[in-house]
C-alpha atoms as a PDB file:
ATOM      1  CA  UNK A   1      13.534 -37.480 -16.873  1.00  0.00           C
ATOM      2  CA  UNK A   2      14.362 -33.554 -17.134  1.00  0.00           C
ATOM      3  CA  UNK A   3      16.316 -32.009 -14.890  1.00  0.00           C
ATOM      4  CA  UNK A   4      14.672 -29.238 -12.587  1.00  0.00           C
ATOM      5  CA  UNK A   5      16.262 -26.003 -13.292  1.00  0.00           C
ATOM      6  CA  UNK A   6      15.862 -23.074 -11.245  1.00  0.00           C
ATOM      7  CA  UNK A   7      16.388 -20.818 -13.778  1.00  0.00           C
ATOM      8  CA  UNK A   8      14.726 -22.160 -16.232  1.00  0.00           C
ATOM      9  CA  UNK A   9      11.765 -22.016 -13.798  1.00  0.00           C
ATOM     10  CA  UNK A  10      12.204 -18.410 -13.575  1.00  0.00           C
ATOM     11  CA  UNK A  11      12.783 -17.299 -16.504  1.00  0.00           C
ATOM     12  CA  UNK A  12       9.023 -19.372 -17.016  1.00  0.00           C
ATOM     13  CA  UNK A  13       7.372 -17.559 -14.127  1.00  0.00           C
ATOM     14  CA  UNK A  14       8.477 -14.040 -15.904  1.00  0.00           C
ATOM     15  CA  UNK A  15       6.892 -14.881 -18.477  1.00  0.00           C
ATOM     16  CA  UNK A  16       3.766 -15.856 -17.614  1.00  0.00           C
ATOM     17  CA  UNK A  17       3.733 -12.856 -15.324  1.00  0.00           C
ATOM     18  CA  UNK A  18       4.076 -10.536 -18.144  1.00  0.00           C
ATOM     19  CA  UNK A  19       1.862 -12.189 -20.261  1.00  0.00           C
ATOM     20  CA  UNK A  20      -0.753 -11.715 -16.960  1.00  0.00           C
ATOM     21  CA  UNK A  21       0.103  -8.220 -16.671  1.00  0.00           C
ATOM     22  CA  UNK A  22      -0.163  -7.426 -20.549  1.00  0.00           C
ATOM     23  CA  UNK A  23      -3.837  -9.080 -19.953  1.00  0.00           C
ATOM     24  CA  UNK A  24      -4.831  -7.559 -17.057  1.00  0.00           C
ATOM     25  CA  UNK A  25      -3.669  -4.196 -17.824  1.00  0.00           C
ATOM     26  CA  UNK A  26      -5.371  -4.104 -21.041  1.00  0.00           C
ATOM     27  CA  UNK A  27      -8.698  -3.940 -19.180  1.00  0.00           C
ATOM     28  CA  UNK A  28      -9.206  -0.402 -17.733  1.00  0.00           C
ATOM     29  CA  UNK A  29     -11.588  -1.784 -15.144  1.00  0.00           C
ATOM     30  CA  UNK A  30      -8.742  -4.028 -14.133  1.00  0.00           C
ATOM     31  CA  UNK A  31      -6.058  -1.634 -14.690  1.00  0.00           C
ATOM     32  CA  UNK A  32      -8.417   1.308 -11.749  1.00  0.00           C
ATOM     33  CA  UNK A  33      -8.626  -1.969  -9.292  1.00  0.00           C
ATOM     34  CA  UNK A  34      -5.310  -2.458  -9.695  1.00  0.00           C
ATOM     35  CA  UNK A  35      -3.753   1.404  -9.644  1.00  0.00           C
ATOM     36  CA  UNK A  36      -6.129   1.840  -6.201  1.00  0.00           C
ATOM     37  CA  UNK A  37      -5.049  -0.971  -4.523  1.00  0.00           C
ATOM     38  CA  UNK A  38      -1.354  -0.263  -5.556  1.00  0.00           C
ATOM     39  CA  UNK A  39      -2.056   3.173  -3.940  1.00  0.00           C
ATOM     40  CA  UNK A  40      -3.536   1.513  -0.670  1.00  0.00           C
ATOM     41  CA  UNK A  41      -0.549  -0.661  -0.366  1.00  0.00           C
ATOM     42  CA  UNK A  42       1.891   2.189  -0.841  1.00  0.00           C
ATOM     43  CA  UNK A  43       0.030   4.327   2.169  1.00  0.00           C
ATOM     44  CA  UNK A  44      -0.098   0.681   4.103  1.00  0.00           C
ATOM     45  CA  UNK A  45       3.725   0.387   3.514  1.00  0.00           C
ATOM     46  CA  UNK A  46       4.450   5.157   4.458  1.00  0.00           C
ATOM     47  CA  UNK A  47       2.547   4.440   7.600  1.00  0.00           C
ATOM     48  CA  UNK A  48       4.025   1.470   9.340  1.00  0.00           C
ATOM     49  CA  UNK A  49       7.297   3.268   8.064  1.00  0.00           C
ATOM     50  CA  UNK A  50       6.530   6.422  10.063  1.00  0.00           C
ATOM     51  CA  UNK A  51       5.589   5.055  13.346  1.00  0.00           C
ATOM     52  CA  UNK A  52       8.391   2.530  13.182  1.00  0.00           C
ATOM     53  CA  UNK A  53      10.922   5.431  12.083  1.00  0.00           C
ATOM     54  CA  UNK A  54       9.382   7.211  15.284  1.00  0.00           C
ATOM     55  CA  UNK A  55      10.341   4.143  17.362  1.00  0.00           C
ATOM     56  CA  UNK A  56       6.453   3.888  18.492  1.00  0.00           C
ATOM     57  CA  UNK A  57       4.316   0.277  19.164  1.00  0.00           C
ATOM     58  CA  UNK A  58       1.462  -0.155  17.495  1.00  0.00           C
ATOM     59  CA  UNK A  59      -0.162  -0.721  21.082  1.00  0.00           C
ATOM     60  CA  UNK A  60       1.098   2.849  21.632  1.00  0.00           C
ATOM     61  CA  UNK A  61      -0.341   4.207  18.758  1.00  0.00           C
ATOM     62  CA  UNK A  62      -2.989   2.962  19.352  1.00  0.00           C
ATOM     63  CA  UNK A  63      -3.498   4.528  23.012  1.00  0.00           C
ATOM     64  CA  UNK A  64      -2.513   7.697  21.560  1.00  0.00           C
ATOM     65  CA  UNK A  65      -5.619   7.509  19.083  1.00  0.00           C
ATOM     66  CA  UNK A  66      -7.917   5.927  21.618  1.00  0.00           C
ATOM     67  CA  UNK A  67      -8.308   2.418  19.778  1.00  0.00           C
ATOM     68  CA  UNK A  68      -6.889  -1.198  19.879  1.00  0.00           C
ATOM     69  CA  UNK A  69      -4.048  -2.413  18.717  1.00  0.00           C
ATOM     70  CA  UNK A  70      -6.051  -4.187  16.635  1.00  0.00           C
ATOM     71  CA  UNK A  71      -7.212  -1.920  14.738  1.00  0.00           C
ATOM     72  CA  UNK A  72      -3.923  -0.129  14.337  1.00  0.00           C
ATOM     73  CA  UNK A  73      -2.549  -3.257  12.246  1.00  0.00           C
ATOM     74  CA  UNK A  74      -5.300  -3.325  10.402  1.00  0.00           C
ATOM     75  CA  UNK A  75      -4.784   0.180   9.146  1.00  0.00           C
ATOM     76  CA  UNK A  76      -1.346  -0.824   8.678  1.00  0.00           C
ATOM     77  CA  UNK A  77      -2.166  -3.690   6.215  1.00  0.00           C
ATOM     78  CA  UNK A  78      -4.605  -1.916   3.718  1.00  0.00           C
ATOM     79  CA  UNK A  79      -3.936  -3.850   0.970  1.00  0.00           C
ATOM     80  CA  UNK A  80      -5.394  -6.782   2.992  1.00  0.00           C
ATOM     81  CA  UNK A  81      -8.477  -6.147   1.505  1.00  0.00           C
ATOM     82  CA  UNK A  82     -10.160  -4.468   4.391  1.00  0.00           C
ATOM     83  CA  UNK A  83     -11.926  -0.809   3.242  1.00  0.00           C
ATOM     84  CA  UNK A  84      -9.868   2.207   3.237  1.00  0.00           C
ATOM     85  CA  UNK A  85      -9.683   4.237   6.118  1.00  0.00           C
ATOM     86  CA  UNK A  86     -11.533   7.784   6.379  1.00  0.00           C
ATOM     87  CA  UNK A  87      -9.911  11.179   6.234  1.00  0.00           C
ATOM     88  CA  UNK A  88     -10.718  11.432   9.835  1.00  0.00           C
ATOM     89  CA  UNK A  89      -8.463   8.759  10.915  1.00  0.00           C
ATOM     90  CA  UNK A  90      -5.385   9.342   8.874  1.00  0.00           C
ATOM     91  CA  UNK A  91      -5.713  12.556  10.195  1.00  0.00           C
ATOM     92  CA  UNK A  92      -5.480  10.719  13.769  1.00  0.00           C
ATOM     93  CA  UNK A  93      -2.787   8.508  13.200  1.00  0.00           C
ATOM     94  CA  UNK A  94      -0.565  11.417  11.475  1.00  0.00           C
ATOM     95  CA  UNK A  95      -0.980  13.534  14.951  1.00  0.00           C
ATOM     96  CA  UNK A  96      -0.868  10.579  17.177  1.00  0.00           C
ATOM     97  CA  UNK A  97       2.942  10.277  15.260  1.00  0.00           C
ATOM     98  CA  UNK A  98       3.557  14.036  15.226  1.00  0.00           C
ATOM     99  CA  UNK A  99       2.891  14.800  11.186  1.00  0.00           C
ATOM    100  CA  UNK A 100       0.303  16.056   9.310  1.00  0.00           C
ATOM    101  CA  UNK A 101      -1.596  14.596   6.308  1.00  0.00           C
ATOM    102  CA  UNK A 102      -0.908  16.878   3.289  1.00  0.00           C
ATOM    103  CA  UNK A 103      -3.516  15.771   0.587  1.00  0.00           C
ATOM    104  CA  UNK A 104      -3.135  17.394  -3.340  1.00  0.00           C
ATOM    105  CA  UNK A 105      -4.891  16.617  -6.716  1.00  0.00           C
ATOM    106  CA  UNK A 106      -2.379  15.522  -9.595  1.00  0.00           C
ATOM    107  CA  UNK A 107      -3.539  15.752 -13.223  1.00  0.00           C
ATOM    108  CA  UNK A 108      -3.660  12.322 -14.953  1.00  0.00           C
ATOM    109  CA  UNK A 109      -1.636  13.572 -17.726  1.00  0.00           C
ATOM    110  CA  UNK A 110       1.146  13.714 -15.168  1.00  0.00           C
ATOM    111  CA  UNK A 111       2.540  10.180 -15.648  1.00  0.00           C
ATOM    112  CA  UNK A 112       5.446  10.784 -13.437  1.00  0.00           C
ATOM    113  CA  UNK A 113       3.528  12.259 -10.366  1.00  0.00           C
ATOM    114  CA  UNK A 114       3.573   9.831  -6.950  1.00  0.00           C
ATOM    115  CA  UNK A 115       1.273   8.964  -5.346  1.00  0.00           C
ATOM    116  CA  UNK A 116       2.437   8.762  -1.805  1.00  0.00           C
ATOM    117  CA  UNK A 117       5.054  10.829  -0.198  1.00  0.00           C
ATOM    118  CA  UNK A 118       7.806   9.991   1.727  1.00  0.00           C
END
């Protein structure tokens, strides 16, 4: 009987990630699902950051912006795959934290532009 090897078992996994990846990204249909929801997480991941840098519950937050706690942590967990939140309501939970949404258009051709700031 082989012996399990943990390494051997990742090295494995890599690959068959990449060759997934290769696959995937090859599709552009695939490759716009996968870009948006990348840029869904990374808002997800900047706003949980901010309130929790301002030391604020999501129950506060929530107060603050007139709505459930509930709903705060869904906003929070975008990538979920719950819709995106409107304009409106960024533009909530940004004042309910003391920012401001800045919002700018990127050319494509810019490969090295982010998407979310931080």
């Amino acid at each position: 009987m082989a012996k399990f090897s943990l390494e051997k078992a990742r090295k494995s996994s890599k690959k068959v990630n990449a060759k997934i990846e290769k696959r995937v990204m090859s599709d552009p249909e695939s490759r716009a699902l996968y870009e948006r929801k990348k840029r869904e997480i990374e808002l997800a991941l900047l706003m949980r950051k901010k309130r929790e840098k301002a030391n604020i519950s999501q129950e506060e937050i929530a107060q603050r912006m007139h709505t459930t706690r509930t709903a705060i942590s869904r906003l929070e967990s975008l990538g979920s795959g719950r819709h995106s939140p409107s304009i409106d309501t960024l533009f909530k939970y940004a004042q309910a934290l003391g920012y401001k949404v800045n919002i700018s258009f990127t050319s494509k051709k810019d490969k090295d532009h982010k998407h979310v700031d931080e």
